[in-house]
N, C-alpha and C. Protein backbone atom coordinates (compact mmCIF):
# COMPACT_ATOMS: atom_id res chain seq x y z
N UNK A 1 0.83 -1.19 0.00
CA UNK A 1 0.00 0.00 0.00
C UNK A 1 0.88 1.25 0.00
N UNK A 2 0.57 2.26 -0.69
CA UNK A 2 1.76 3.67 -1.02
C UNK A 2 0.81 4.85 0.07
N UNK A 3 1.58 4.82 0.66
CA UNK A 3 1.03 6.13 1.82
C UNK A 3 0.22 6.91 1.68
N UNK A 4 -0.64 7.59 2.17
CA UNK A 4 -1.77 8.91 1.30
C UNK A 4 -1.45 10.00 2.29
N UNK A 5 -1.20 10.83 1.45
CA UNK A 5 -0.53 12.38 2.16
C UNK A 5 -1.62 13.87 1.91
N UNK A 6 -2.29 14.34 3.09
CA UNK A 6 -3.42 15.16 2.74
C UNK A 6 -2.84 16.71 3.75
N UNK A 7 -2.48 17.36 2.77
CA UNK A 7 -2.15 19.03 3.36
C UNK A 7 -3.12 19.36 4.56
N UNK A 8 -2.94 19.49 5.66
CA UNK A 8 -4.43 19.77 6.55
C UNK A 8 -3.63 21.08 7.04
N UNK A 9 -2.63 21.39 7.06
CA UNK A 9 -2.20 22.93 8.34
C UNK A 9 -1.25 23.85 7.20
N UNK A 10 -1.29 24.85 7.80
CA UNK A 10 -0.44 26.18 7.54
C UNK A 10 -0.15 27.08 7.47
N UNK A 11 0.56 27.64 8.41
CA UNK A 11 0.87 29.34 8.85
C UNK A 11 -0.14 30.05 7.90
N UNK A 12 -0.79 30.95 8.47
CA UNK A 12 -1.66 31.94 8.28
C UNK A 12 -1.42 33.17 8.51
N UNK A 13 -0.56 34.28 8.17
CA UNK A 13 -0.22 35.71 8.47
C UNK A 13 -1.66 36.60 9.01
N UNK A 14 -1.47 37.18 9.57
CA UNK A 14 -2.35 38.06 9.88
C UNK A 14 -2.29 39.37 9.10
N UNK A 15 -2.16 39.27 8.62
CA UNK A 15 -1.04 40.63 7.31
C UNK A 15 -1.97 42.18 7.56
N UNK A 16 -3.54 42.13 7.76
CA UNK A 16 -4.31 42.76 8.38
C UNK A 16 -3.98 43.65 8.99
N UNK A 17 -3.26 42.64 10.60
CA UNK A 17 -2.97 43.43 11.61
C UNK A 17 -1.17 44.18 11.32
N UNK A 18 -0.41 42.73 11.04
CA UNK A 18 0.81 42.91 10.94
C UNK A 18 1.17 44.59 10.41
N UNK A 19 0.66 44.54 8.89
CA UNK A 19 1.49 45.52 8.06
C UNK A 19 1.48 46.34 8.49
N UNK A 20 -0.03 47.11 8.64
CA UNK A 20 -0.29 48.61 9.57
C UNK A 20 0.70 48.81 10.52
N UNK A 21 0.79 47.71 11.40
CA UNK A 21 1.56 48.17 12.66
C UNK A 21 2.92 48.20 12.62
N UNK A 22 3.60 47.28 11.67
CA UNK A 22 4.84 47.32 11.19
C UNK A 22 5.38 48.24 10.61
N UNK A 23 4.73 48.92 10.03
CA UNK A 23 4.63 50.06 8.74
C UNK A 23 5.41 51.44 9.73
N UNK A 24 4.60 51.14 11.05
CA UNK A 24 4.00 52.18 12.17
C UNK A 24 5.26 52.10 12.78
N UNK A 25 5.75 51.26 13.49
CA UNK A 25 7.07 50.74 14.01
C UNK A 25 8.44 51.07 13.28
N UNK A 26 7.92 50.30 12.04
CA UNK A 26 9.46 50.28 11.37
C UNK A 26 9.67 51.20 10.12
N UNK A 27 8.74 52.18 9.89
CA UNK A 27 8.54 53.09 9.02
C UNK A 27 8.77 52.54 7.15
N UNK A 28 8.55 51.65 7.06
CA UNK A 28 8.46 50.91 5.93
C UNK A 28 7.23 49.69 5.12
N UNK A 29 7.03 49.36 4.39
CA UNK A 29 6.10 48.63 4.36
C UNK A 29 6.56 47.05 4.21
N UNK A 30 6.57 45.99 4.96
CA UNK A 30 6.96 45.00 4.62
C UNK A 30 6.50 44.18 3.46
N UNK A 31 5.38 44.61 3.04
CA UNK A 31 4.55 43.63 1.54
C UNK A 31 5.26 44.65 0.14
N UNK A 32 5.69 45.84 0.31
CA UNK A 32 5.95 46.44 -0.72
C UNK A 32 6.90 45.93 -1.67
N UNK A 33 7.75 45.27 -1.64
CA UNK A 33 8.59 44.04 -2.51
C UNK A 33 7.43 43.18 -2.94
N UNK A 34 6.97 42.59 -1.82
CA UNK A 34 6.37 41.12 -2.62
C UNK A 34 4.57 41.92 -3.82
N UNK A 35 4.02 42.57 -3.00
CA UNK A 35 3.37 43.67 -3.99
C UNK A 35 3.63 43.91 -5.38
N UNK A 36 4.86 43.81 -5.56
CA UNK A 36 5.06 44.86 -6.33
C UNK A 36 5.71 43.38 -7.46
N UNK A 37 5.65 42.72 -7.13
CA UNK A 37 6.27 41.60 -7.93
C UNK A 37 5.31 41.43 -9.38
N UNK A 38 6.37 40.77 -10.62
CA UNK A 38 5.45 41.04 -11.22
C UNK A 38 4.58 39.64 -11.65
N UNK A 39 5.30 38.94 -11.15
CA UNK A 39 3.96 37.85 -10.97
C UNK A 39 3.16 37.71 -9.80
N UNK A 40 1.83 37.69 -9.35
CA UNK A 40 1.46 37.72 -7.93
C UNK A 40 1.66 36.41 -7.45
N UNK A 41 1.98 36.56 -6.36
CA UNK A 41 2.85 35.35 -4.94
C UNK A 41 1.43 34.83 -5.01
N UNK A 42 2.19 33.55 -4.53
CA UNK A 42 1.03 32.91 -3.90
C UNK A 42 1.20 33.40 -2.17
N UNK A 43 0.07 32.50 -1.58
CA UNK A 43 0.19 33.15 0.06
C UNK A 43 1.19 32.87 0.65
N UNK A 44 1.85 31.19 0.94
CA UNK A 44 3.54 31.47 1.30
C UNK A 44 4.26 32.37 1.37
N UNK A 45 4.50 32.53 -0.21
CA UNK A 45 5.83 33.18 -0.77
C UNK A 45 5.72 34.26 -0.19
N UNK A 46 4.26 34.93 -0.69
CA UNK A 46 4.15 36.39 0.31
C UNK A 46 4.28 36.81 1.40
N UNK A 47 4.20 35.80 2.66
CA UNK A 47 4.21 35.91 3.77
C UNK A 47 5.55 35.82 3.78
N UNK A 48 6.19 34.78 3.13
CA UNK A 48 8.23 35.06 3.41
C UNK A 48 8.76 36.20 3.16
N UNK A 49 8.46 36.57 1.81
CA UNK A 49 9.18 37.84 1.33
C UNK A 49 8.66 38.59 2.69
N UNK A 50 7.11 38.85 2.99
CA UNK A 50 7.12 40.05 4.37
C UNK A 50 8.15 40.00 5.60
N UNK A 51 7.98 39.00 5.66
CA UNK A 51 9.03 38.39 6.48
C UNK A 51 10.23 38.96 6.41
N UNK A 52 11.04 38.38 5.12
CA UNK A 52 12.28 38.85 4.91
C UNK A 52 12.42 40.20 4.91
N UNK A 53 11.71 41.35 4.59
CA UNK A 53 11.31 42.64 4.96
C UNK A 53 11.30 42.90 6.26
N UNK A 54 10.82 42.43 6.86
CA UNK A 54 10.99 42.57 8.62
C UNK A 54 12.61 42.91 9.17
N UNK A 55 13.75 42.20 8.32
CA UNK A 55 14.97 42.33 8.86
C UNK A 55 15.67 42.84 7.59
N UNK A 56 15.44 43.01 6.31
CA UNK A 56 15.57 43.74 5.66
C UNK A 56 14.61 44.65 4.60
N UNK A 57 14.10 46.13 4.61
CA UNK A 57 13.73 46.85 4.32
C UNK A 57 14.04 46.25 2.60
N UNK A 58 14.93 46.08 2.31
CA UNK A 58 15.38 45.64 0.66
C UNK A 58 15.67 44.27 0.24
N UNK A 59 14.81 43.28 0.94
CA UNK A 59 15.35 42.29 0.79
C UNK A 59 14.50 41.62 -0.63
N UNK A 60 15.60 41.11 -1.17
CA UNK A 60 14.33 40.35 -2.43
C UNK A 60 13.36 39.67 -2.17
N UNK A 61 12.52 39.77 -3.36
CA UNK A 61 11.27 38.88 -3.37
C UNK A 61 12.12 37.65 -3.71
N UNK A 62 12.35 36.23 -2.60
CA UNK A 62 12.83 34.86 -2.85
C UNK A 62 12.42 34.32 -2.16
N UNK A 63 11.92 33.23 -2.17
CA UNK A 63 11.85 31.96 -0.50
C UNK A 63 13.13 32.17 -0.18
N UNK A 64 14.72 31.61 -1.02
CA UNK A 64 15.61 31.22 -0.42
C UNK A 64 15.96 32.20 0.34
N UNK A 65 16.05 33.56 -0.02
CA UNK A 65 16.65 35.18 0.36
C UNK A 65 15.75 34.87 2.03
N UNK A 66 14.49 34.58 2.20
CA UNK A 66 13.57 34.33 3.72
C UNK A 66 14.37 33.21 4.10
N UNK A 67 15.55 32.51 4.17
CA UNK A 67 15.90 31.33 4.70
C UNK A 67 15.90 31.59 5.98
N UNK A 68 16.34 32.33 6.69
CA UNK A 68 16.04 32.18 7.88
C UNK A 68 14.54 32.29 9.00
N UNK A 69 13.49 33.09 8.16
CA UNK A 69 12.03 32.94 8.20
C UNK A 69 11.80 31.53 8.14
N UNK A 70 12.28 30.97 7.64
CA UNK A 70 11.29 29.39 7.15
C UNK A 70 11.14 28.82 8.71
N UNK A 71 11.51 29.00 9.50
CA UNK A 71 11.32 28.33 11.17
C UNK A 71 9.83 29.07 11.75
N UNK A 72 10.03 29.98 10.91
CA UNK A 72 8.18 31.19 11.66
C UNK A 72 6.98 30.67 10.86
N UNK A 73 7.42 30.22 10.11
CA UNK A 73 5.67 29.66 9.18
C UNK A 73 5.59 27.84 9.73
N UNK A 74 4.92 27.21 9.84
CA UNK A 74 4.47 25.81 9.65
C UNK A 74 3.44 25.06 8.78
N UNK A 75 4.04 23.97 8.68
CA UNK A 75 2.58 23.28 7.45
C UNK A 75 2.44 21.66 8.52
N UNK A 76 1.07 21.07 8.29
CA UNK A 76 0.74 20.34 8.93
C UNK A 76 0.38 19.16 7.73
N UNK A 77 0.64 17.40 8.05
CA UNK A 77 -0.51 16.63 6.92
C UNK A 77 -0.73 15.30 7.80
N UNK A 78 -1.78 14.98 7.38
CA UNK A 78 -2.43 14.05 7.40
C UNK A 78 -1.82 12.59 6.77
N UNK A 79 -1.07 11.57 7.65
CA UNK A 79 -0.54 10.61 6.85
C UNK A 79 -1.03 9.31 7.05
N UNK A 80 -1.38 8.57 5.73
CA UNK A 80 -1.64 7.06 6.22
C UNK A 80 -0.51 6.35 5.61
N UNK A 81 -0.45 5.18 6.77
CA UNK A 81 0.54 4.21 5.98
C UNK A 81 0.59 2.98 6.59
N UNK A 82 1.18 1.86 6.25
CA UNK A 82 1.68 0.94 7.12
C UNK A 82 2.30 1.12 7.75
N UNK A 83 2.32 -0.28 8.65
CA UNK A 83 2.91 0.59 10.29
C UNK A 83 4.43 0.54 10.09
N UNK A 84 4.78 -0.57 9.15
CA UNK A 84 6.58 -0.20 8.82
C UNK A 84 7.02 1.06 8.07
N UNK A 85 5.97 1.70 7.41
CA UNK A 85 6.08 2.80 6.89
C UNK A 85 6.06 3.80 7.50
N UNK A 86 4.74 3.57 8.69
CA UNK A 86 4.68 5.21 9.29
C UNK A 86 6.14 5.24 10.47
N UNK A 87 6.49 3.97 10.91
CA UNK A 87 7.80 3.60 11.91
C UNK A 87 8.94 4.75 10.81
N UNK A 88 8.88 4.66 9.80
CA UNK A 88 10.11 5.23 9.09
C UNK A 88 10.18 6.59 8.95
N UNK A 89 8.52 6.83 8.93
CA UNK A 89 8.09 8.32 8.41
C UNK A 89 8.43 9.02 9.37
N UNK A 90 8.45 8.15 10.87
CA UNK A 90 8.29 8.88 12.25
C UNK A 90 9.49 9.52 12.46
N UNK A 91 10.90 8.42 11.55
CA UNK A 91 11.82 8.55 12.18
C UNK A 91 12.62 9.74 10.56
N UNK A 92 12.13 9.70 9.85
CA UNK A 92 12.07 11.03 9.32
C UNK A 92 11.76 12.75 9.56
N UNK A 93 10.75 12.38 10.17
CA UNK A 93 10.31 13.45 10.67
C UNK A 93 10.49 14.03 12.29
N UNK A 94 11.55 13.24 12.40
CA UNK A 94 11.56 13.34 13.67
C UNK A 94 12.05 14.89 14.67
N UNK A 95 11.76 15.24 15.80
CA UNK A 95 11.57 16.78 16.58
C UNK A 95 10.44 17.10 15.89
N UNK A 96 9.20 16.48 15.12
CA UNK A 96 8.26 17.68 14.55
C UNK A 96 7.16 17.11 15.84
N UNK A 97 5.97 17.94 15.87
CA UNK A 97 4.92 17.03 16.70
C UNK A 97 3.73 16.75 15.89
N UNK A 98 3.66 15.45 16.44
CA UNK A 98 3.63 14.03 15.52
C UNK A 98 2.34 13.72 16.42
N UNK A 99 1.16 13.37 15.81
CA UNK A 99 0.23 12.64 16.89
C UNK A 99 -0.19 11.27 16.06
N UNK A 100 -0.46 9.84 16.44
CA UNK A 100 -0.40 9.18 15.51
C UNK A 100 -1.68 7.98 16.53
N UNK A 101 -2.01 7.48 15.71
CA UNK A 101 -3.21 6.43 16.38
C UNK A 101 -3.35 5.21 15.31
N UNK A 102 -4.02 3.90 15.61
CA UNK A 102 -4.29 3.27 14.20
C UNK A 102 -5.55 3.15 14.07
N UNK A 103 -6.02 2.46 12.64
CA UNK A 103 -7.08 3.16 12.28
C UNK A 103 -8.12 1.95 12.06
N UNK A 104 -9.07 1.96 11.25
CA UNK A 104 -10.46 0.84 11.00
C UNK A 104 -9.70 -0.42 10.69
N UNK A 105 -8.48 -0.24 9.83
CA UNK A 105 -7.88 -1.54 9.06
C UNK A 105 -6.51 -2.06 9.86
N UNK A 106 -6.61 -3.39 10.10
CA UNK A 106 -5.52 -3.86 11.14
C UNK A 106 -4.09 -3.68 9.72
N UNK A 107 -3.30 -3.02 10.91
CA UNK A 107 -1.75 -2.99 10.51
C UNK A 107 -1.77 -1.30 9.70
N UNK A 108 -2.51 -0.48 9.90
CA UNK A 108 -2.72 1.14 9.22
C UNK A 108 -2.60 1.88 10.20
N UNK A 109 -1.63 2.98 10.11
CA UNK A 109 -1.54 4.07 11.01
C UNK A 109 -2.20 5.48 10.06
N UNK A 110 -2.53 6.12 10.89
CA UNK A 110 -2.86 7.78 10.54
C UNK A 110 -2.10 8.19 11.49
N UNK A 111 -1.50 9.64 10.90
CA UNK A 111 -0.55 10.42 11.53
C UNK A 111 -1.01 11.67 11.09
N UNK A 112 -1.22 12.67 12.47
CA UNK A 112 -0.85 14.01 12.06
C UNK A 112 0.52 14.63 12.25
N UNK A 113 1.45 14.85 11.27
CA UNK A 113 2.70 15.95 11.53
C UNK A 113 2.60 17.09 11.24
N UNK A 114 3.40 17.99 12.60
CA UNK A 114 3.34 19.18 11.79
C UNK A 114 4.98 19.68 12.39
N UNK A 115 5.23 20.65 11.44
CA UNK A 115 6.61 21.34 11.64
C UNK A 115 6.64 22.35 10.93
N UNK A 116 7.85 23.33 11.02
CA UNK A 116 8.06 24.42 10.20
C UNK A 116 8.74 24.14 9.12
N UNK A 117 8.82 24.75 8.06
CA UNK A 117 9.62 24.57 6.64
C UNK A 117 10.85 24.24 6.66
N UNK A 118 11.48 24.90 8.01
CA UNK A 118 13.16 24.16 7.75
C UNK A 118 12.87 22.84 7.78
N UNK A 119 12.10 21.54 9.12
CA UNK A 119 12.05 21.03 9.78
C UNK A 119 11.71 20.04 8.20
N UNK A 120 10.17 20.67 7.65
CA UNK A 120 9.62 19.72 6.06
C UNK A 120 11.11 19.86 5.25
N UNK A 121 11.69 20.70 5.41
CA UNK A 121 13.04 20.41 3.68
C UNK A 121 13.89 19.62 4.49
N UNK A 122 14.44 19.43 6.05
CA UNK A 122 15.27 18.47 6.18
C UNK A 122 14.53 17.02 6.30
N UNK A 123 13.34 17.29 6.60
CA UNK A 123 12.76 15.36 6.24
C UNK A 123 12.72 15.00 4.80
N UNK A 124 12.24 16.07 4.02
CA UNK A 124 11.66 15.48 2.65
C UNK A 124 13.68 15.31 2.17
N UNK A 125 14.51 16.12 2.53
CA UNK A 125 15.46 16.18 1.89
C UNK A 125 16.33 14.50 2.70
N UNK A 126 16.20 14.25 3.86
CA UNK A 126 16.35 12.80 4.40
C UNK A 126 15.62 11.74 3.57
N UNK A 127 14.76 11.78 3.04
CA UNK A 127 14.11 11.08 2.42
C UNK A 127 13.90 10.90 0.86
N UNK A 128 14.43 11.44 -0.07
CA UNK A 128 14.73 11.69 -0.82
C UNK A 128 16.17 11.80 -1.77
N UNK A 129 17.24 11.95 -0.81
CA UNK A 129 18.11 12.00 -1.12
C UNK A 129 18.74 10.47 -1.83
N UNK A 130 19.58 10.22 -2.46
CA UNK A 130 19.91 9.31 -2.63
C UNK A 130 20.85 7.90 -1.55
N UNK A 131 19.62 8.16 -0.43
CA UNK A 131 20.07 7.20 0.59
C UNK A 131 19.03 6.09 0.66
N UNK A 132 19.54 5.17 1.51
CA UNK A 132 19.18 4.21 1.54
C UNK A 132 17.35 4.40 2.19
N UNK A 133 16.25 4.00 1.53
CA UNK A 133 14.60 4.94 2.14
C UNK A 133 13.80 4.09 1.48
N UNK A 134 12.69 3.30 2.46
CA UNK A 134 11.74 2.39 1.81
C UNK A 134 10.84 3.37 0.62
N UNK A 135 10.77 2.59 0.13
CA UNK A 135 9.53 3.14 -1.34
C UNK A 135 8.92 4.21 -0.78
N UNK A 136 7.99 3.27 0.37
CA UNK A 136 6.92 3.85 0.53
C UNK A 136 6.86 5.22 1.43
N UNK A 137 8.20 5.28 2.52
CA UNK A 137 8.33 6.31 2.94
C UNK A 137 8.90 7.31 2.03
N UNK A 138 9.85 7.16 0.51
CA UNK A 138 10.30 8.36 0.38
C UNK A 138 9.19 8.57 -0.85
N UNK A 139 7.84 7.69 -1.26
CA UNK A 139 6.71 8.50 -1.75
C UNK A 139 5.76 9.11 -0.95
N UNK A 140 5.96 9.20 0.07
CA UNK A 140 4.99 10.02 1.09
C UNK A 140 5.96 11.07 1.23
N UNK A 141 7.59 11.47 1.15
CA UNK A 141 7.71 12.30 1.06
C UNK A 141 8.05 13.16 -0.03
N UNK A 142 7.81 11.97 -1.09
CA UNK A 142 7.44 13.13 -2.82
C UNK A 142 6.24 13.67 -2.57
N UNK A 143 5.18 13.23 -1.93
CA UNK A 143 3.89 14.36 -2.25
C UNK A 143 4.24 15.28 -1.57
N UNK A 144 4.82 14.98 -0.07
CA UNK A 144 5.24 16.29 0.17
C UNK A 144 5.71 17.21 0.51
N UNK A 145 6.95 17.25 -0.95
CA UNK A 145 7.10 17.79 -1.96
C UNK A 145 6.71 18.64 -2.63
N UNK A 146 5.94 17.81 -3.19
CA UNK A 146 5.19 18.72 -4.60
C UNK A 146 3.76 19.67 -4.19
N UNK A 147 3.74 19.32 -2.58
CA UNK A 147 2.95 20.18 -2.14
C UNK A 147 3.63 21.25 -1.86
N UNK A 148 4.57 21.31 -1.26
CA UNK A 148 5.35 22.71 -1.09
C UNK A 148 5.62 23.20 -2.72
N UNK A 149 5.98 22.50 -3.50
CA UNK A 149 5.92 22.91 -5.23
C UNK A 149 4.54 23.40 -5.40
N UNK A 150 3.78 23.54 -5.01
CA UNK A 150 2.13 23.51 -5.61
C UNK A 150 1.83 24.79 -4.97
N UNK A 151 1.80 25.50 -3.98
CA UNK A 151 1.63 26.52 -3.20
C UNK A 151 2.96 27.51 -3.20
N UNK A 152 3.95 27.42 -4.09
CA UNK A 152 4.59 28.11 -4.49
C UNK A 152 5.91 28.29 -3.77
N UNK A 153 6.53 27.02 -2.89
CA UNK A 153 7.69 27.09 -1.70
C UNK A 153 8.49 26.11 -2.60
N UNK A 154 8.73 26.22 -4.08
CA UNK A 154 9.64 25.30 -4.77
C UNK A 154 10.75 25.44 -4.47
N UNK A 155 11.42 26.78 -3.99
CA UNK A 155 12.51 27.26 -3.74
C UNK A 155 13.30 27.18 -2.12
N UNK A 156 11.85 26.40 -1.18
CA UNK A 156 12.88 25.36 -0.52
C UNK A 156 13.36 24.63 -0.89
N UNK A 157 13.91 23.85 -2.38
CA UNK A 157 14.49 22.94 -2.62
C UNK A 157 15.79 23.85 -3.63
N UNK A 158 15.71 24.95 -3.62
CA UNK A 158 16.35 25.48 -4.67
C UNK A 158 17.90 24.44 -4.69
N UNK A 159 18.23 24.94 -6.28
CA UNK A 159 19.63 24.01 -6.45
C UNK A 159 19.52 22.38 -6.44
N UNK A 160 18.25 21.73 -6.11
CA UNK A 160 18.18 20.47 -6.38
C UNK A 160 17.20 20.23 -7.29
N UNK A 161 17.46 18.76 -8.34
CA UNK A 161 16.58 18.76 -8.76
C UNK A 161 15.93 17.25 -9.09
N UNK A 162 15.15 16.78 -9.75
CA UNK A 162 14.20 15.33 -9.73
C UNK A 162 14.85 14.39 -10.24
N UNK A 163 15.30 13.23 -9.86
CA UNK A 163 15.64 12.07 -10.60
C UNK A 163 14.51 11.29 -10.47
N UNK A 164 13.83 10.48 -11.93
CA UNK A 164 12.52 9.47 -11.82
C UNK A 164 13.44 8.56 -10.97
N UNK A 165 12.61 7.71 -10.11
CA UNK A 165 13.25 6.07 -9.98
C UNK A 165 11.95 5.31 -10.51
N UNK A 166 12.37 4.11 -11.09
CA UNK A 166 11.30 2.69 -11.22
C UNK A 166 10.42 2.66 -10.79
N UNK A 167 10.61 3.07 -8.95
CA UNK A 167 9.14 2.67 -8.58
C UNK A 167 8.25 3.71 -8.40
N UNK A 168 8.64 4.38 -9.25
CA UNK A 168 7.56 5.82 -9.18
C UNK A 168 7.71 6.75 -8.07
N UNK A 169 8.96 6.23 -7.49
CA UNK A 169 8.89 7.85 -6.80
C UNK A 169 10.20 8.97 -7.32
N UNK A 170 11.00 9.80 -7.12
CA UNK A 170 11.78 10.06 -7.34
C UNK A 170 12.92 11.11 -6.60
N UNK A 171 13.92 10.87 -6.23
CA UNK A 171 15.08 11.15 -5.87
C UNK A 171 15.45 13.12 -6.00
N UNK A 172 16.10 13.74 -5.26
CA UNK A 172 16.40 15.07 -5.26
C UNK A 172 18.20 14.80 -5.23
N UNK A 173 18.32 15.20 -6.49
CA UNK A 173 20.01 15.49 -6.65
C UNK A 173 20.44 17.10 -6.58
N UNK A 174 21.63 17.14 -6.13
CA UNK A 174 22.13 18.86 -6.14
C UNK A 174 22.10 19.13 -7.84
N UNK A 175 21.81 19.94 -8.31
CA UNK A 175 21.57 20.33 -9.94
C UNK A 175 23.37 20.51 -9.98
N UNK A 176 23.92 20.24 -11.11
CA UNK A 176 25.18 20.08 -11.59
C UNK A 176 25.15 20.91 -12.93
């Protein structure tokens, strides 16, 4: 059975309250970079770049340029798997908080994890890398992956990029 991975959590800015008062404080606007971009951000990205504005007034519109932000946002998912799978996933993901129970079908775990973005690029990047990683744990951590690809945080992976493998999942090499 191949794991099923369902996005359920993720940092929510208050941008509302934030900007005004930031604006007020630090006499600058922190969204005015990502604003002004000329493709519009998705909500992530936007909230990093503000971010990265927070400690620099000029900082680029980048995820990577927010690297040190990525510890202030979190994403949460929903995981099923076998129990040798979720044993691996656990130990992937491990320092995140993890709540885990089993479920209607003997030998199935559900797991909720959640962590911040550094915490998701060093599991998915443990898992992915070209080390030794059951199937099934490093396709639970291609979806996600391509969930952080999908909501616009591709550039936590910046500099790496996809190798297919056989069994349908695939591998993150440093781009050469």
């Amino acid at each position: 059975m191949k794991p099923g991975v369902i996005p359920i959590m993720q940092t929510k800015l208050d941008l509302n309250r934030l900007l005004p008062v930031a604006r007020n404080v630090l006499g600058y606007s922190l969204a005015k970079a990502a604003d002004a971009a000329t493709v519009p951000l998705d909500e992530l990205p936007h909230a990093l770049s503000c971010l990265a504005a927070f400690k620099d007034a000029k900082a680029p519109i980048s995820v990577g340029w927010a690297r040190p932000q990525w510890s202030l946002l979190t994403a949460g998912f929903f995981i099923v798997a076998t129990e040798l799978d979720t044993l691996d996933i656990l130990e992937a993901v491990s320092g995140m908080e993890i709540a885990v129970t089993e479920t209607t079908q003997r030998g199935i775990f559900a797991t909720i994890v959640s962590g911040t973005l550094t915490q998701w690029r060093e599991a998915v990047l443990k898992g992915c890398r070209n080390t030794p990683c059951p199937p099934g744990v490093r396709y639970a951590l291609n979806m996600i992956y391509r969930h952080f690809e999908s909501v616009g945080l591709r550039d936590l992976f910046y500099g790496l990029r996809i190798v297919p493998q056989d069994d349908q999942t695939f591998l993150l090499e440093v781009k050469r």
